[in-house]
N, C-alpha and C. Protein backbone atom coordinates (compact mmCIF):
# COMPACT_ATOMS: atom_id res chain seq x y z
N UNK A 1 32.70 21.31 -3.84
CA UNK A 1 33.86 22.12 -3.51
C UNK A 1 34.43 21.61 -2.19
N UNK A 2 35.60 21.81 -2.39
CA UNK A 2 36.49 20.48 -1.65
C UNK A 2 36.29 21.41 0.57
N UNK A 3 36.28 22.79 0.39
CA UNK A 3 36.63 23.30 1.81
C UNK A 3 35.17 23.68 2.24
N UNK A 4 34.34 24.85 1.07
CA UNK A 4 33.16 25.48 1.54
C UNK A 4 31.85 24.81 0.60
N UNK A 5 31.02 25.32 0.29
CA UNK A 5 29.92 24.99 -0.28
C UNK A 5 29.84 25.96 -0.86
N UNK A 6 29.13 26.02 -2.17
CA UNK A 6 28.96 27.23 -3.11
C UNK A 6 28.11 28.13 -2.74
N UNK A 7 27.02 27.92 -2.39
CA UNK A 7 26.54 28.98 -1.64
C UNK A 7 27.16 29.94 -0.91
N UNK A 8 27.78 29.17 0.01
CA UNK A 8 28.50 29.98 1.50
C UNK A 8 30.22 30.59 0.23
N UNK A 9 30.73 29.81 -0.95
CA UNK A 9 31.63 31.02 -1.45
C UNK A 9 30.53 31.91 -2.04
N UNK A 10 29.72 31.89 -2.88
CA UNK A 10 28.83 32.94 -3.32
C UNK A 10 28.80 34.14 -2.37
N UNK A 11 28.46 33.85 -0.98
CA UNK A 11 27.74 35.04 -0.34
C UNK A 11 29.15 35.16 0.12
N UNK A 12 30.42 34.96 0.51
CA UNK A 12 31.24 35.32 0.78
C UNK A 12 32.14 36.65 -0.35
N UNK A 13 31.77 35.55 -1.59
CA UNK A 13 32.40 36.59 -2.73
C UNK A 13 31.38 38.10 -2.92
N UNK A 14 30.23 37.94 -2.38
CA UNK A 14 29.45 39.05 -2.54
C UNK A 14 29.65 39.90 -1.53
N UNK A 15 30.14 39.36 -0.18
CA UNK A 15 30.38 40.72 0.92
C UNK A 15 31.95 41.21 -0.22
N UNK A 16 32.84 40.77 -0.40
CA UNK A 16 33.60 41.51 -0.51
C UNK A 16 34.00 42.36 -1.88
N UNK A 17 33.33 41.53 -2.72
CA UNK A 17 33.19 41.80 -3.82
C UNK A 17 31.62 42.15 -4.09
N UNK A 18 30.80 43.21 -3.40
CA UNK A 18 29.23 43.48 -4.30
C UNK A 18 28.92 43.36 -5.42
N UNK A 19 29.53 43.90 -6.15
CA UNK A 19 29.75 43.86 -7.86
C UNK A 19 29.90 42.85 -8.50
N UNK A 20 30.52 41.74 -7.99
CA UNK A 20 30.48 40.57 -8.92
C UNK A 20 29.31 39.53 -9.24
N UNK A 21 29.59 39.30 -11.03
CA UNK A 21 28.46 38.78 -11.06
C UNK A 21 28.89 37.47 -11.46
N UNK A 22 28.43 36.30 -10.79
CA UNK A 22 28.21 34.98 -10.69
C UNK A 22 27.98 34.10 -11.35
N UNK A 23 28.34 33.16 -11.94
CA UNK A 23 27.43 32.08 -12.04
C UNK A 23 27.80 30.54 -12.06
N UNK A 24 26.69 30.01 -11.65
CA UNK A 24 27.12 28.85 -11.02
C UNK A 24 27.32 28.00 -12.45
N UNK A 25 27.95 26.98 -12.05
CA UNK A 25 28.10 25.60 -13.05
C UNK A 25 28.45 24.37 -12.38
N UNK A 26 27.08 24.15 -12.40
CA UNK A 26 26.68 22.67 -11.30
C UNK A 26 26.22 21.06 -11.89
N UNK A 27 26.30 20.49 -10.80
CA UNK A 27 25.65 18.81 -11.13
C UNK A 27 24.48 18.87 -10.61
N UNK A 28 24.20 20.06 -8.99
CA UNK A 28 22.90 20.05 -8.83
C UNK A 28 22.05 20.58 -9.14
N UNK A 29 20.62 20.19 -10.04
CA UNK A 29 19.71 20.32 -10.14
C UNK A 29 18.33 20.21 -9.22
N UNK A 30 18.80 20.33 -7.59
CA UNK A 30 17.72 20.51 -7.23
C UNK A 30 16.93 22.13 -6.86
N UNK A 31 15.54 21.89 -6.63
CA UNK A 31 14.81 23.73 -6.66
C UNK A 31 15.46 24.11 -5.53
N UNK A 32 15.90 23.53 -4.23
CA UNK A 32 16.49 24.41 -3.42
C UNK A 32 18.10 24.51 -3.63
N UNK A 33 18.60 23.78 -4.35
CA UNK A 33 19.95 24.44 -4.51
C UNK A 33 20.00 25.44 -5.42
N UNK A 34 18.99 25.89 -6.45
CA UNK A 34 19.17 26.32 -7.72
C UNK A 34 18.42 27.90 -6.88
N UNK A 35 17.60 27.94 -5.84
CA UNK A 35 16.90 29.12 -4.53
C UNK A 35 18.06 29.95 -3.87
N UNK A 36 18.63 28.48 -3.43
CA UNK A 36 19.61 29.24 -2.21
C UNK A 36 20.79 29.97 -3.31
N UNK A 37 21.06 28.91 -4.58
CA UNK A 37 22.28 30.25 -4.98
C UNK A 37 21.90 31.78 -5.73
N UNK A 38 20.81 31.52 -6.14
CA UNK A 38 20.03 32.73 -6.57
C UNK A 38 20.02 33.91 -5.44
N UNK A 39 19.52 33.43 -4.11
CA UNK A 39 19.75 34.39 -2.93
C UNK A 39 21.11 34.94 -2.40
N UNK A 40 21.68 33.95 -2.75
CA UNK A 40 22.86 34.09 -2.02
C UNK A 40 23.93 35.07 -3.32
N UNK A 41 23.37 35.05 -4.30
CA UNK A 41 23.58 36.30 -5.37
C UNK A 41 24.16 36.39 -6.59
N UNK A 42 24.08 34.37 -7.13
CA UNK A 42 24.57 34.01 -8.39
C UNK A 42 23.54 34.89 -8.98
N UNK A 43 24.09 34.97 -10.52
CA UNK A 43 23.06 36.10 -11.33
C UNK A 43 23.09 34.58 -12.51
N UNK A 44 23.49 33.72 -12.86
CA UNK A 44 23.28 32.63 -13.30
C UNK A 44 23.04 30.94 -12.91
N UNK A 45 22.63 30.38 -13.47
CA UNK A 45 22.80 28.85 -13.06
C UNK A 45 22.69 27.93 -14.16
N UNK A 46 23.77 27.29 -14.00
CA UNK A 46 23.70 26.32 -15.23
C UNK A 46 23.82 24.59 -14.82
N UNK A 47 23.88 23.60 -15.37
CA UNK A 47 23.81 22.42 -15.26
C UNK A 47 25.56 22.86 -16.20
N UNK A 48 26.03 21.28 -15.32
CA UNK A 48 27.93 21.01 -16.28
C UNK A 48 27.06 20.20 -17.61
N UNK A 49 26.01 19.72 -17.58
CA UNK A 49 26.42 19.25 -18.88
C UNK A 49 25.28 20.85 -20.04
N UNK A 50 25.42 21.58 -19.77
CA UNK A 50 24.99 22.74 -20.95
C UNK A 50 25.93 22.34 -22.07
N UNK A 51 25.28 22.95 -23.12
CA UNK A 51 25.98 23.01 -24.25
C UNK A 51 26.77 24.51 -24.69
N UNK A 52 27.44 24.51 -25.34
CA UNK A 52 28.47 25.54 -25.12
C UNK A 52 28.21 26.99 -25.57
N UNK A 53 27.03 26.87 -26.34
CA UNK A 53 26.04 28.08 -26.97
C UNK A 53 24.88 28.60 -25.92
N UNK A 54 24.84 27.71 -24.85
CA UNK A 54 23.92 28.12 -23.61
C UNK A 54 24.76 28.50 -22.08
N UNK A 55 25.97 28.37 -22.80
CA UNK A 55 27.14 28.39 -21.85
C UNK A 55 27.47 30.34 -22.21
N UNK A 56 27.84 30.22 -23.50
CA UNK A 56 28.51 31.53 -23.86
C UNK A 56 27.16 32.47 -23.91
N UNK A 57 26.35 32.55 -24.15
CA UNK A 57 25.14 33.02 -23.74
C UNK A 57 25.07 33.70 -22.55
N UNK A 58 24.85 32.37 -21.45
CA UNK A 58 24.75 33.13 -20.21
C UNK A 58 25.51 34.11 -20.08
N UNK A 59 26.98 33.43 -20.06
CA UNK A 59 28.69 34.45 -19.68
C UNK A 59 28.17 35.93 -20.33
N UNK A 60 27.75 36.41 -21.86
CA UNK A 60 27.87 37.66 -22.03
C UNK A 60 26.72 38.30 -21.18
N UNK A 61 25.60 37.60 -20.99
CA UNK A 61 24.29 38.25 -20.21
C UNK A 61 24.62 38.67 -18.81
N UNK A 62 25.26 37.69 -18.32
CA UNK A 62 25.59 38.09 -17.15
C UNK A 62 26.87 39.09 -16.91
N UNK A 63 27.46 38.90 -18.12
CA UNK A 63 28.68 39.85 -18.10
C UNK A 63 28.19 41.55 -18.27
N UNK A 64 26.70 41.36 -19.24
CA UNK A 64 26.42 42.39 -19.29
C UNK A 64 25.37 43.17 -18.42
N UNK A 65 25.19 42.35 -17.62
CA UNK A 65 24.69 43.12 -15.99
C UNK A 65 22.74 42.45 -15.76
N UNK A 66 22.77 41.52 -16.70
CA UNK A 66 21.39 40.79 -16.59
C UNK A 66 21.93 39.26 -15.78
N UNK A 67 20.69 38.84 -15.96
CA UNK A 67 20.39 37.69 -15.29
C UNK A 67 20.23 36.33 -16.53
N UNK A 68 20.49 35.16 -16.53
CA UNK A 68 20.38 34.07 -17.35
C UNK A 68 20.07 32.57 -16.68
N UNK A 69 19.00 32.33 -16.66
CA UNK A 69 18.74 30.78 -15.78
C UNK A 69 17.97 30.01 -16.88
N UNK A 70 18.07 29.13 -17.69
CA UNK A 70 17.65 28.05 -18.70
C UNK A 70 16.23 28.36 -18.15
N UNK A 71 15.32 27.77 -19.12
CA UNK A 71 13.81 27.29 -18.91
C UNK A 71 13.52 26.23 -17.53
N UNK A 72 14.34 25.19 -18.17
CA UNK A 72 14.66 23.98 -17.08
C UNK A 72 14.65 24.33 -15.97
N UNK A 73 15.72 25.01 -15.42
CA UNK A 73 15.80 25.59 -13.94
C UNK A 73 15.06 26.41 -13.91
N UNK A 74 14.34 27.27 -14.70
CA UNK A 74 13.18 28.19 -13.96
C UNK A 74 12.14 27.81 -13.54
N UNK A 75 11.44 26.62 -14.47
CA UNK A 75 10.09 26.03 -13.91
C UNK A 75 10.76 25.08 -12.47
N UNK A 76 12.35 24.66 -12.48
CA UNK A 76 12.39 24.13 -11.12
C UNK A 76 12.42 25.09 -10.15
N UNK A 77 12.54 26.20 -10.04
CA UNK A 77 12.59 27.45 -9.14
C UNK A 77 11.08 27.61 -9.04
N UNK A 78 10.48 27.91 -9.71
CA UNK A 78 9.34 28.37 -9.47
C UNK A 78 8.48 27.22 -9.24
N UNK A 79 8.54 25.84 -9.34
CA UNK A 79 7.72 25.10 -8.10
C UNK A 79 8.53 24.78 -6.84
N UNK A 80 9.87 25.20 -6.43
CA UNK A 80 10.34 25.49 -5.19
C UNK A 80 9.10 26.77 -4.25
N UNK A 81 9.35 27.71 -5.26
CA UNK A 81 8.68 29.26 -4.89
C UNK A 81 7.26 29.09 -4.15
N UNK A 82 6.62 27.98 -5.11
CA UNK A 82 4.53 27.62 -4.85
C UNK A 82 4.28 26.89 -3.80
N UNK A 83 5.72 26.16 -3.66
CA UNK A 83 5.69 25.24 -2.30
C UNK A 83 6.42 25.88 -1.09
N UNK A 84 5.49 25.30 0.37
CA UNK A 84 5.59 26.33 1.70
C UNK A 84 7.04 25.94 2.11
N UNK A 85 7.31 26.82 2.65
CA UNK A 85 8.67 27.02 3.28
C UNK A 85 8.78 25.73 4.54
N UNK A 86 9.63 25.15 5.00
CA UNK A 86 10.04 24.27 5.49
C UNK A 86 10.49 25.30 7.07
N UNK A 87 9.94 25.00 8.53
CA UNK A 87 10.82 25.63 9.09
C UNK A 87 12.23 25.31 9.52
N UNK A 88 12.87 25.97 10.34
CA UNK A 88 14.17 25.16 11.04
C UNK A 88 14.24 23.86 11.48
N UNK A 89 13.22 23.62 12.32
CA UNK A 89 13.04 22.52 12.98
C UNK A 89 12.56 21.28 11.92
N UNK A 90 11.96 21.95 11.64
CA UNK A 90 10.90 20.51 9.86
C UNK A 90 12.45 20.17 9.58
N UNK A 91 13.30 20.88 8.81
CA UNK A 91 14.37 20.84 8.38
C UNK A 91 15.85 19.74 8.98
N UNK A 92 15.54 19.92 10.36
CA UNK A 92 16.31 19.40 11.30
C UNK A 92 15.80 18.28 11.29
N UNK A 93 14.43 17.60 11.66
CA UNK A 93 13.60 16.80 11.47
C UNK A 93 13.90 15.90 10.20
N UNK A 94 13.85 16.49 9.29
CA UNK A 94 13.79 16.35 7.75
C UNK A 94 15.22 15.38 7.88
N UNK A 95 16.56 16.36 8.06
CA UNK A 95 17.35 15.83 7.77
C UNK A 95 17.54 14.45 8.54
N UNK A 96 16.93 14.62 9.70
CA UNK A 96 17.19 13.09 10.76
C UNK A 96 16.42 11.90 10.36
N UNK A 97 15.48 12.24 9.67
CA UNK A 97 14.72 11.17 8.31
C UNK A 97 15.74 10.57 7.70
N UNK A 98 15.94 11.41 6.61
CA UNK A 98 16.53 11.07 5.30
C UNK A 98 17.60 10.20 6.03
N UNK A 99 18.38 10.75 7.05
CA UNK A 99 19.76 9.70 7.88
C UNK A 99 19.46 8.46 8.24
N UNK A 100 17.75 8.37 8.24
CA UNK A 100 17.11 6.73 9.05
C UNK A 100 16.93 6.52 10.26
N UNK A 101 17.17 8.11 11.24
CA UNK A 101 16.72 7.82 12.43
C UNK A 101 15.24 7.52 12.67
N UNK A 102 14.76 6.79 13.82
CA UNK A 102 13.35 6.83 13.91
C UNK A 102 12.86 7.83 14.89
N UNK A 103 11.73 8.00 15.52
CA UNK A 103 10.95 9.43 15.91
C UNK A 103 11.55 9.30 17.19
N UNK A 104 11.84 8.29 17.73
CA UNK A 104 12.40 8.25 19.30
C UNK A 104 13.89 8.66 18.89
N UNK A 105 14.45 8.40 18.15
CA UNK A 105 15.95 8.51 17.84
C UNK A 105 16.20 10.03 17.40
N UNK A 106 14.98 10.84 16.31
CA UNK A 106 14.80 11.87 16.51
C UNK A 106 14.65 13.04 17.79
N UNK A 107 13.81 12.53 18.49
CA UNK A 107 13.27 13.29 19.70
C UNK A 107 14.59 13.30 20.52
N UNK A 108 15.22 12.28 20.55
CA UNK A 108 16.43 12.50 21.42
C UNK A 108 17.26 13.08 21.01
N UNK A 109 17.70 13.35 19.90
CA UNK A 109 18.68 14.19 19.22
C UNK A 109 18.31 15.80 19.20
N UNK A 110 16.89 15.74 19.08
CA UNK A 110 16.65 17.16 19.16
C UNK A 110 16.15 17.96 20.69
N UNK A 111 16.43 16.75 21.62
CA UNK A 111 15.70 16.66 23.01
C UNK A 111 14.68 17.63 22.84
N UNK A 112 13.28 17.23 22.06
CA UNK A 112 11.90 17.15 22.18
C UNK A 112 10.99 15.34 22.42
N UNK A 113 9.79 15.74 22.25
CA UNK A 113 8.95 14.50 23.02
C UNK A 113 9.03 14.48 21.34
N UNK A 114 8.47 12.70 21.76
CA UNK A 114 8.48 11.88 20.25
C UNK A 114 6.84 12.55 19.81
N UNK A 115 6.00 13.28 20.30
CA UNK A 115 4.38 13.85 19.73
C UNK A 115 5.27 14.98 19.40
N UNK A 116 6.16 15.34 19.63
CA UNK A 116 6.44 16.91 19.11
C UNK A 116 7.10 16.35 17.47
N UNK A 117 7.97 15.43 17.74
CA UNK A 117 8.55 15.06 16.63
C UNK A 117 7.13 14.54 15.37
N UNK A 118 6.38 13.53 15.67
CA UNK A 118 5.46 13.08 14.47
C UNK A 118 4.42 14.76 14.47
N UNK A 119 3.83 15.76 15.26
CA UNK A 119 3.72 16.78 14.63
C UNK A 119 4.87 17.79 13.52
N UNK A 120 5.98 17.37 13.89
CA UNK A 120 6.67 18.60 12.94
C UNK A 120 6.69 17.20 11.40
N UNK A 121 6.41 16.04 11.64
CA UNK A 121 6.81 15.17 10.87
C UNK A 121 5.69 15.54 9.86
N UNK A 122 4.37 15.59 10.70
CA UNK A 122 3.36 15.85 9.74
C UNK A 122 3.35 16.89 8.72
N UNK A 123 3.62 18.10 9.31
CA UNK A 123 3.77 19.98 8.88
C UNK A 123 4.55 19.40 7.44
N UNK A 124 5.75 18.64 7.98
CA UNK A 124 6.54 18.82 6.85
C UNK A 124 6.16 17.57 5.52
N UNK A 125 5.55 16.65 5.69
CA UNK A 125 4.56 15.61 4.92
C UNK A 125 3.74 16.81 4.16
N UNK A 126 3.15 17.28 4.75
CA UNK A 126 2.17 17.98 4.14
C UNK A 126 2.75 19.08 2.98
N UNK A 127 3.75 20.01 3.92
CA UNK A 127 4.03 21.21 2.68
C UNK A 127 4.78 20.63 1.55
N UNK A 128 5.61 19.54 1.69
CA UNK A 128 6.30 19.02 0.50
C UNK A 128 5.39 17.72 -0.81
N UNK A 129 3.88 18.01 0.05
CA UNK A 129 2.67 16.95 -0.43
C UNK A 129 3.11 15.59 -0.78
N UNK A 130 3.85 14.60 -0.17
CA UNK A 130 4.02 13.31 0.02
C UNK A 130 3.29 13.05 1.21
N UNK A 131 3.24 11.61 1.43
CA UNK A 131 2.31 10.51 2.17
C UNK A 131 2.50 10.16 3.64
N UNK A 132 4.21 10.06 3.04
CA UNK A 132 4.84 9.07 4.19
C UNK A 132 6.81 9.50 4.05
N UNK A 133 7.42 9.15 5.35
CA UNK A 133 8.50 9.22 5.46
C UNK A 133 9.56 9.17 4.54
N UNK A 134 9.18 8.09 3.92
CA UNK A 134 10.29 7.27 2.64
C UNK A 134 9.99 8.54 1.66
N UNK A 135 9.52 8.76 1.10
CA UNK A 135 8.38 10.06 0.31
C UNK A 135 9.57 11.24 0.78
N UNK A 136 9.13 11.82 2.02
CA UNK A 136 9.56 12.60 2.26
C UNK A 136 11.20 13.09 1.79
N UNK A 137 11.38 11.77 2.49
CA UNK A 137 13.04 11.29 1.82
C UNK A 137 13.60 11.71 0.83
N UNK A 138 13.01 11.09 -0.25
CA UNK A 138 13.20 10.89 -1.22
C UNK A 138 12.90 12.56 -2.19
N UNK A 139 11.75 13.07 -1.55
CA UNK A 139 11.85 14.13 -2.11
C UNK A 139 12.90 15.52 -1.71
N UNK A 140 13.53 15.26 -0.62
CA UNK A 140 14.29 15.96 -0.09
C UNK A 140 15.77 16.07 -0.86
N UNK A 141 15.81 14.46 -0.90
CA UNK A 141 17.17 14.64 -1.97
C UNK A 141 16.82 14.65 -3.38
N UNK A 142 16.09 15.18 -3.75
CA UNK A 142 16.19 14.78 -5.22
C UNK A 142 15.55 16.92 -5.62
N UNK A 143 14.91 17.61 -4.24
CA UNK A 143 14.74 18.90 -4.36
C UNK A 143 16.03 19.63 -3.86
N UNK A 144 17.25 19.11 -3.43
CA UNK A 144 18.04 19.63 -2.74
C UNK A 144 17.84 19.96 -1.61
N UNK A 145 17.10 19.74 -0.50
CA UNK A 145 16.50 19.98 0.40
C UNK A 145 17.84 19.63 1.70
N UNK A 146 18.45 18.49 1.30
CA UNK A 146 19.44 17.64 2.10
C UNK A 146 20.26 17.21 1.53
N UNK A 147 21.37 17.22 1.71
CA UNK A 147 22.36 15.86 0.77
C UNK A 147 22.81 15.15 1.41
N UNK A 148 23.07 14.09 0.62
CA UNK A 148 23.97 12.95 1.91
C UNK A 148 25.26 13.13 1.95
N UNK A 149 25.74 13.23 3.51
CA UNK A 149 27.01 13.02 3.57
C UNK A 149 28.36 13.04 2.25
């Protein structure tokens, strides 16, 4: 979306509109994009390429005051759910990865020491259970975690 992000219209359409019910129709398939619009108060989520019987489906379910998320996206939600939360900083961290900064290039951006940076580097290695940086990366964009530019 060309001005806001769907999320941020979601929760916008929900302050003013409570009552409305949602649903997304996306390209992203990652567990944290498919989290954050669920929170933010889609009552659906679909992939653009659904087929048009999983399309009209959702529309009456949700029209009729339930909820509709494919199989697909539920088992991706629910290993978002099993895996630990990322904090602010991991996140900040996270994203200065995936960009290719290194831990000194990090630390200065976030003006912390480069041991503060490879500890939050670790926290976040660990809860997303990859090895190494590239890993990390890689799983970030492909969970929705980050997008590029």
């Amino acid at each position: 979306m060309p001005v806001v992000g769907g999320v941020e219209a979601i929760s916008a359409i929900r302050v003013e509109f409570p009552e409305a019910r949602l649903i997304v129709l996306t390209t992203y398939d990652g567990d944290e994009d498919i989290y954050r619009s669920l929170q933010a108060g889609a009552k659906g989520y679909l992939l653009k390429d659904v087929f048009f019987e999983e399309l009209e489906t959702t529309i009456r379910t949700v029209y009729g005051g339930g909820r509709r998320i494919p199989a697909a996206i539920a088992e991706r939600l629910a290993e978002r759910m099993a895996s630990s939360e990322l904090t602010a900083r991991e996140m900040e961290v996270l994203e200065l990865i995936v960009r290719g900064n290194s831990n000194r290039e990090i630390a200065s951006a976030l003006n912390i020491s480069e041991a503060t940076v490879k500890s939050h580097i670790n926290n976040l290695l660990s809860k997303l259970g990859v090895t190494d940086r590239t890993q990390a990366a890689t799983t970030a964009l492909q969970r929705g975690l980050v997008h590029l530019p």
